[in-house]
PDB file of N, CA and C in Angstrom:
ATOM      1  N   UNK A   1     135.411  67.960  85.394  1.00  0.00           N
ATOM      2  CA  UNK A   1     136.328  67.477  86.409  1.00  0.00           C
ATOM      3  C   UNK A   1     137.667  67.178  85.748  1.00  0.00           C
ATOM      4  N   UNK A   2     138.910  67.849  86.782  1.00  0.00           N
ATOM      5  CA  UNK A   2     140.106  67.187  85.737  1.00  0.00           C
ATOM      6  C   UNK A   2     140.823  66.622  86.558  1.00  0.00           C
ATOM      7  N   UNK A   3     142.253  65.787  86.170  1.00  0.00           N
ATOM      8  CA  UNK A   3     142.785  64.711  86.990  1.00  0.00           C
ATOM      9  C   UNK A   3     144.354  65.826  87.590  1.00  0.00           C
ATOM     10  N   UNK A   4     144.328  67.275  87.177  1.00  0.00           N
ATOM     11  CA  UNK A   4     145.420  67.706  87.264  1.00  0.00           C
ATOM     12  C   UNK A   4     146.636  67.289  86.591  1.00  0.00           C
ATOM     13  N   UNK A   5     146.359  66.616  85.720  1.00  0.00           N
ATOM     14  CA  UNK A   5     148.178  66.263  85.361  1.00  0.00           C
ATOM     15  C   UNK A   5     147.907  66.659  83.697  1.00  0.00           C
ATOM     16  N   UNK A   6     149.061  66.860  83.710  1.00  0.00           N
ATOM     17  CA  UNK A   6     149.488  67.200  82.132  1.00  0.00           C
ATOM     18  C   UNK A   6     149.515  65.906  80.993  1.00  0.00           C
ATOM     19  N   UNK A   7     148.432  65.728  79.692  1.00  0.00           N
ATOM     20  CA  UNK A   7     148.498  64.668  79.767  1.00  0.00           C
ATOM     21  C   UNK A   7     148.608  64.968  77.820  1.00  0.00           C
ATOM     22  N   UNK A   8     149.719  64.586  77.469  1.00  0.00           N
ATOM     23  CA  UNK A   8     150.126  65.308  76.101  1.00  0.00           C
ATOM     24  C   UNK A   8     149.355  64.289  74.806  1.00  0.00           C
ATOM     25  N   UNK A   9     149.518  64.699  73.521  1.00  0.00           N
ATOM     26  CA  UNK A   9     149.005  64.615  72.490  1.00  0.00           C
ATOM     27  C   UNK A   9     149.560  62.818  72.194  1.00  0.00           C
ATOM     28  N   UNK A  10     150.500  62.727  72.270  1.00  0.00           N
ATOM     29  CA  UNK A  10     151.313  61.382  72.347  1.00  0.00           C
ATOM     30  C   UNK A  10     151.628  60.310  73.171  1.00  0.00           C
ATOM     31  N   UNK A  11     150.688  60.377  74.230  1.00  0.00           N
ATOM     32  CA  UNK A  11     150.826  59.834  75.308  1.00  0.00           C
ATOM     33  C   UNK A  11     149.970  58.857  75.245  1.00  0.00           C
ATOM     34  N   UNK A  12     150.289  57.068  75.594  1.00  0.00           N
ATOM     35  CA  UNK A  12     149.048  56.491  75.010  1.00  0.00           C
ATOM     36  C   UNK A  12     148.252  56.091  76.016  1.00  0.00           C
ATOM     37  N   UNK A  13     147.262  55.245  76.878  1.00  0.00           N
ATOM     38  CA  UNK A  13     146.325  55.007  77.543  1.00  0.00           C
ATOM     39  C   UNK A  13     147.247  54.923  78.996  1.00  0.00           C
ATOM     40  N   UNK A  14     148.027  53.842  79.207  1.00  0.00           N
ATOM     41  CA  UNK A  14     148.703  53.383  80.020  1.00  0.00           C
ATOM     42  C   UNK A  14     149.553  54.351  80.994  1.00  0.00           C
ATOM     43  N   UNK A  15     150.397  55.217  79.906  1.00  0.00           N
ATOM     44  CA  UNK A  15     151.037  55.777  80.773  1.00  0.00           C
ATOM     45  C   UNK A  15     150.071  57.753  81.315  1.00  0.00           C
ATOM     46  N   UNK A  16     148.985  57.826  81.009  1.00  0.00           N
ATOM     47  CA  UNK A  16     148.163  58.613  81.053  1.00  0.00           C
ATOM     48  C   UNK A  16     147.436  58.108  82.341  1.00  0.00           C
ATOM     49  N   UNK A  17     147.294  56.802  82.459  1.00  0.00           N
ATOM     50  CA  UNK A  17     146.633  56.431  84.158  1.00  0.00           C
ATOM     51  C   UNK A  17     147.695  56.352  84.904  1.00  0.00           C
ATOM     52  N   UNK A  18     149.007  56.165  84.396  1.00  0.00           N
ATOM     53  CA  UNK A  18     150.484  56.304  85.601  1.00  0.00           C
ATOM     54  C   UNK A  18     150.327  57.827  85.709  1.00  0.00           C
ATOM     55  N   UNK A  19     150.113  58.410  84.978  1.00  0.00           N
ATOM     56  CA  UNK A  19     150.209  59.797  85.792  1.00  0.00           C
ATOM     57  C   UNK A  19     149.356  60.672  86.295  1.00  0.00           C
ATOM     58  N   UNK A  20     148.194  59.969  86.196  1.00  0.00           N
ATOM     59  CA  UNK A  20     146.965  60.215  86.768  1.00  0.00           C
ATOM     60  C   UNK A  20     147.076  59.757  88.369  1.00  0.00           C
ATOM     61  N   UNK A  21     147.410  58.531  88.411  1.00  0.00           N
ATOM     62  CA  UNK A  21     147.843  58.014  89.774  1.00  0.00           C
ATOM     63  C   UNK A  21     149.072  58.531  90.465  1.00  0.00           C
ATOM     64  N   UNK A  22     150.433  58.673  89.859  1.00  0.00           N
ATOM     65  CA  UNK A  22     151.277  58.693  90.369  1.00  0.00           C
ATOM     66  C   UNK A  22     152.265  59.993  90.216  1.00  0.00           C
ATOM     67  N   UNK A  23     151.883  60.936  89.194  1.00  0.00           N
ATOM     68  CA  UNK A  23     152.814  61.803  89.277  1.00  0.00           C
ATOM     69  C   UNK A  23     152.161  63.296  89.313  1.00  0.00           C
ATOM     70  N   UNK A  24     152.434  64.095  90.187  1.00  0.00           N
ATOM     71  CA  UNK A  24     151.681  65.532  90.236  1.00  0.00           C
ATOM     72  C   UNK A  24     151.310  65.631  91.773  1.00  0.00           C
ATOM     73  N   UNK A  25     150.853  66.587  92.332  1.00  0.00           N
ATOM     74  CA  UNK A  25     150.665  66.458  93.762  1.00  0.00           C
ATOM     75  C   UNK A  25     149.298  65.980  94.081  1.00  0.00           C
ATOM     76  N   UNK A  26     148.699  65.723  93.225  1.00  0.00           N
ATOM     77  CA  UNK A  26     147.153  65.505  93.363  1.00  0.00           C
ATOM     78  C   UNK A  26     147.105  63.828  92.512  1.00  0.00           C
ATOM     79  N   UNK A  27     147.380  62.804  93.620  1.00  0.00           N
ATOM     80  CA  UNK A  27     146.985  61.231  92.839  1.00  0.00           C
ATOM     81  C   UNK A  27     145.837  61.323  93.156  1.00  0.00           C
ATOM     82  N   UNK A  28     145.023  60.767  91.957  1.00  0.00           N
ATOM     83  CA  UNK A  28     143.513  60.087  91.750  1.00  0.00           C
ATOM     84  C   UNK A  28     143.648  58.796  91.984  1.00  0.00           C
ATOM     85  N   UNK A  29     143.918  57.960  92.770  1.00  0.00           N
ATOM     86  CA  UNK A  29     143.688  56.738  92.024  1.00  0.00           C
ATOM     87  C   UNK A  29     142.553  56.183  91.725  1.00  0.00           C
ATOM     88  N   UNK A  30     140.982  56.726  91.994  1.00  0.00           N
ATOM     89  CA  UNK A  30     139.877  56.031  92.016  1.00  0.00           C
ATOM     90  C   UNK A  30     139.813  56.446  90.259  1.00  0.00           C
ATOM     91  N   UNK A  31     140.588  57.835  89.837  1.00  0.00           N
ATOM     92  CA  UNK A  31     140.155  58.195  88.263  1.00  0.00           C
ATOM     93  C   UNK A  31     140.918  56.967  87.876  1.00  0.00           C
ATOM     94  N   UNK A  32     142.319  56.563  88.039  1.00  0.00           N
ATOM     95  CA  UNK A  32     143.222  55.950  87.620  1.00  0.00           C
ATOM     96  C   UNK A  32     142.699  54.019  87.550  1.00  0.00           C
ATOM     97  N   UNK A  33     142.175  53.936  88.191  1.00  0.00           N
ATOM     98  CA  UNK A  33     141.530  52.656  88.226  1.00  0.00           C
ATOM     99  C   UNK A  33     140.475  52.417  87.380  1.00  0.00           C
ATOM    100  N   UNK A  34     139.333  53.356  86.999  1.00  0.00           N
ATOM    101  CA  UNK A  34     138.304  53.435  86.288  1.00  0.00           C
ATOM    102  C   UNK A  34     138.776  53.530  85.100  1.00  0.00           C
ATOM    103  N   UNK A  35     140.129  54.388  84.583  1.00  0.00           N
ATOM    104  CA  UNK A  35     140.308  54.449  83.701  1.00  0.00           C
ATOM    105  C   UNK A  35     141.110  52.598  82.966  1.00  0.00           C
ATOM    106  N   UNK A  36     141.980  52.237  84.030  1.00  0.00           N
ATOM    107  CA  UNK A  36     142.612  50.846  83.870  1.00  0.00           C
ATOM    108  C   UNK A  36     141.453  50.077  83.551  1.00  0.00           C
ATOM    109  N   UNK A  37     139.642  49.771  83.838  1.00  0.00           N
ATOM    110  CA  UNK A  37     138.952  49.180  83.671  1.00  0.00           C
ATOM    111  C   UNK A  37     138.570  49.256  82.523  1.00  0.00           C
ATOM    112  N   UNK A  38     138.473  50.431  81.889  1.00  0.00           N
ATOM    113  CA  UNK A  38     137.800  50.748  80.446  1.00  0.00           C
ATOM    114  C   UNK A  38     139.121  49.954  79.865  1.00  0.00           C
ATOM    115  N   UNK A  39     140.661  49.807  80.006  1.00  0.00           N
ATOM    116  CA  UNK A  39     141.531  49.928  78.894  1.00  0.00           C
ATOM    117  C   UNK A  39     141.089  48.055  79.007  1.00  0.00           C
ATOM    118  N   UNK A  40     140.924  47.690  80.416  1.00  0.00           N
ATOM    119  CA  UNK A  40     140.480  45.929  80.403  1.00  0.00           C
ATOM    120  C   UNK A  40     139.444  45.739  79.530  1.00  0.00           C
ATOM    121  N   UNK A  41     138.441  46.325  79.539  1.00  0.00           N
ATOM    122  CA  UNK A  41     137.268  46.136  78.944  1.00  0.00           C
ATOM    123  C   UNK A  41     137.910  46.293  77.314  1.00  0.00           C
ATOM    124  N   UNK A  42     138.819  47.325  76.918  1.00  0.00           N
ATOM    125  CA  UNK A  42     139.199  47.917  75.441  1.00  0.00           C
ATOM    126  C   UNK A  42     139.530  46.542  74.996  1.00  0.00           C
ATOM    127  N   UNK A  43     140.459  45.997  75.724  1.00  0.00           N
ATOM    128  CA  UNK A  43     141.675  45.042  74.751  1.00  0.00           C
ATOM    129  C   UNK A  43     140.424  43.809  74.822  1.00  0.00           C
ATOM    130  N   UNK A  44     140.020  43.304  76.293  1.00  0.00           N
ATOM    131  CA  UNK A  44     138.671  42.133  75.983  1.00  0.00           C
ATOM    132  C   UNK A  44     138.269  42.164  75.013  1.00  0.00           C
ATOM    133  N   UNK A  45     137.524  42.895  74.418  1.00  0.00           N
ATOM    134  CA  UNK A  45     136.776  43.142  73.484  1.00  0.00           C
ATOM    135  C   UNK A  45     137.788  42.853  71.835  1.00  0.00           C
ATOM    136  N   UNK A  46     138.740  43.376  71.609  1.00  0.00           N
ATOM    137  CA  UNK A  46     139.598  43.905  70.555  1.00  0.00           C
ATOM    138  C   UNK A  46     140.082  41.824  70.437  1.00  0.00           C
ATOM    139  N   UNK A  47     140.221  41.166  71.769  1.00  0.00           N
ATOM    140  CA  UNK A  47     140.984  39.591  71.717  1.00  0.00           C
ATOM    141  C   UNK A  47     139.783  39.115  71.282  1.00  0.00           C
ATOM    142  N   UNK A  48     138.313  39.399  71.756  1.00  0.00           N
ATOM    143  CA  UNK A  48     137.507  38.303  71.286  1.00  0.00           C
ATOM    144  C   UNK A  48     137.485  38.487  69.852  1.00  0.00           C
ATOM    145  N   UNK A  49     137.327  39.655  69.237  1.00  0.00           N
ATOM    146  CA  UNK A  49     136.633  39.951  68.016  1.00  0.00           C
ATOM    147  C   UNK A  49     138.476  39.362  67.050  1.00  0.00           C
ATOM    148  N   UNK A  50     139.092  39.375  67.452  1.00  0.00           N
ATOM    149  CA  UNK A  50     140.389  38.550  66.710  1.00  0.00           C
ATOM    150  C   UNK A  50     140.242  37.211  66.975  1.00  0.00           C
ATOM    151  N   UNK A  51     140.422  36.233  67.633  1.00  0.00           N
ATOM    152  CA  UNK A  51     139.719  35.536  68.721  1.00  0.00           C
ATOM    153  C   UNK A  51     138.671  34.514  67.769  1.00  0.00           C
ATOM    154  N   UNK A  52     137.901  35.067  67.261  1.00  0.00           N
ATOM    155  CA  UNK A  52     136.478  34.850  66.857  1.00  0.00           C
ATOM    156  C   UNK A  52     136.745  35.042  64.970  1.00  0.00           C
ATOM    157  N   UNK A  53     137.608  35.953  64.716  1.00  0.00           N
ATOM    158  CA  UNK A  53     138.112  35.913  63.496  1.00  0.00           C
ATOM    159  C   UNK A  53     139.163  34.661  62.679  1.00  0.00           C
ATOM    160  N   UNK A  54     139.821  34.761  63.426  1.00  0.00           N
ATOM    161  CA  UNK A  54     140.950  33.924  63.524  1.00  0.00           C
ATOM    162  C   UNK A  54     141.079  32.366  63.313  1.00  0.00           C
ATOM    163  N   UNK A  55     139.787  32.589  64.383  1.00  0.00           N
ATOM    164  CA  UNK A  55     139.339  30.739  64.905  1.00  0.00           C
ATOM    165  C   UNK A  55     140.676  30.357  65.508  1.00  0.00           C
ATOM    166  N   UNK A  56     140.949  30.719  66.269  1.00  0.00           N
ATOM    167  CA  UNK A  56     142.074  30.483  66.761  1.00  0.00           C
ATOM    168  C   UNK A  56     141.870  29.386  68.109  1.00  0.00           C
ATOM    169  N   UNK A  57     140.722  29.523  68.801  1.00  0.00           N
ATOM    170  CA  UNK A  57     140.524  28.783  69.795  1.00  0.00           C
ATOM    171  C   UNK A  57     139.891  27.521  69.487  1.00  0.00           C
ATOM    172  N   UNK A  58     139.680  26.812  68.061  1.00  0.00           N
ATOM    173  CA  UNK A  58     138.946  26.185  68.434  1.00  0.00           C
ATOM    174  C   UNK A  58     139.620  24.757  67.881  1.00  0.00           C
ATOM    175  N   UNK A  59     138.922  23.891  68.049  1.00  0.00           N
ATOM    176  CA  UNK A  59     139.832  22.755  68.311  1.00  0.00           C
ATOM    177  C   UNK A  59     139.958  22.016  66.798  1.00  0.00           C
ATOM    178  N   UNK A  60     141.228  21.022  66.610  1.00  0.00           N
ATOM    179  CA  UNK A  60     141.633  20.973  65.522  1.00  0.00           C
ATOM    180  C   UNK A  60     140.864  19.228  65.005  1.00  0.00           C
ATOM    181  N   UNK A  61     140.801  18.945  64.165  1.00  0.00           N
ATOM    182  CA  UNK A  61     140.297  17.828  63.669  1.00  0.00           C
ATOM    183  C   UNK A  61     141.109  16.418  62.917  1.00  0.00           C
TER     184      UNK A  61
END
């Protein structure tokens, strides 16, 4: 299955679901949304594990 749009070598997550949604004659937005969920789920993941490194949240003594 493809989303129709041209989606180049340099192009990073974000603007690859803007043009999935918004530019070409064929908007996906249901691809374009699924894809915005994985990038939520990407960075969640990427804050806890810094987050959890860091100790950044936790309280001072």
């Amino acid at each position: 299955m493809t989303a129709g749009v041209n989606v180049g070598a340099t192009d990073i997550l974000i603007t690859m679901v803007y043009k999935v949604a918004f530019v070409g004659s064929s908007s996906d937005y249901g691809l374009a949304a699924a894809f915005s969920i994985i990038i939520f789920f990407l960075v969640a993941t990427i804050s806890v594990i810094a987050f959890r490194q860091t100790k950044a949240l936790e309280e001072l003594n």
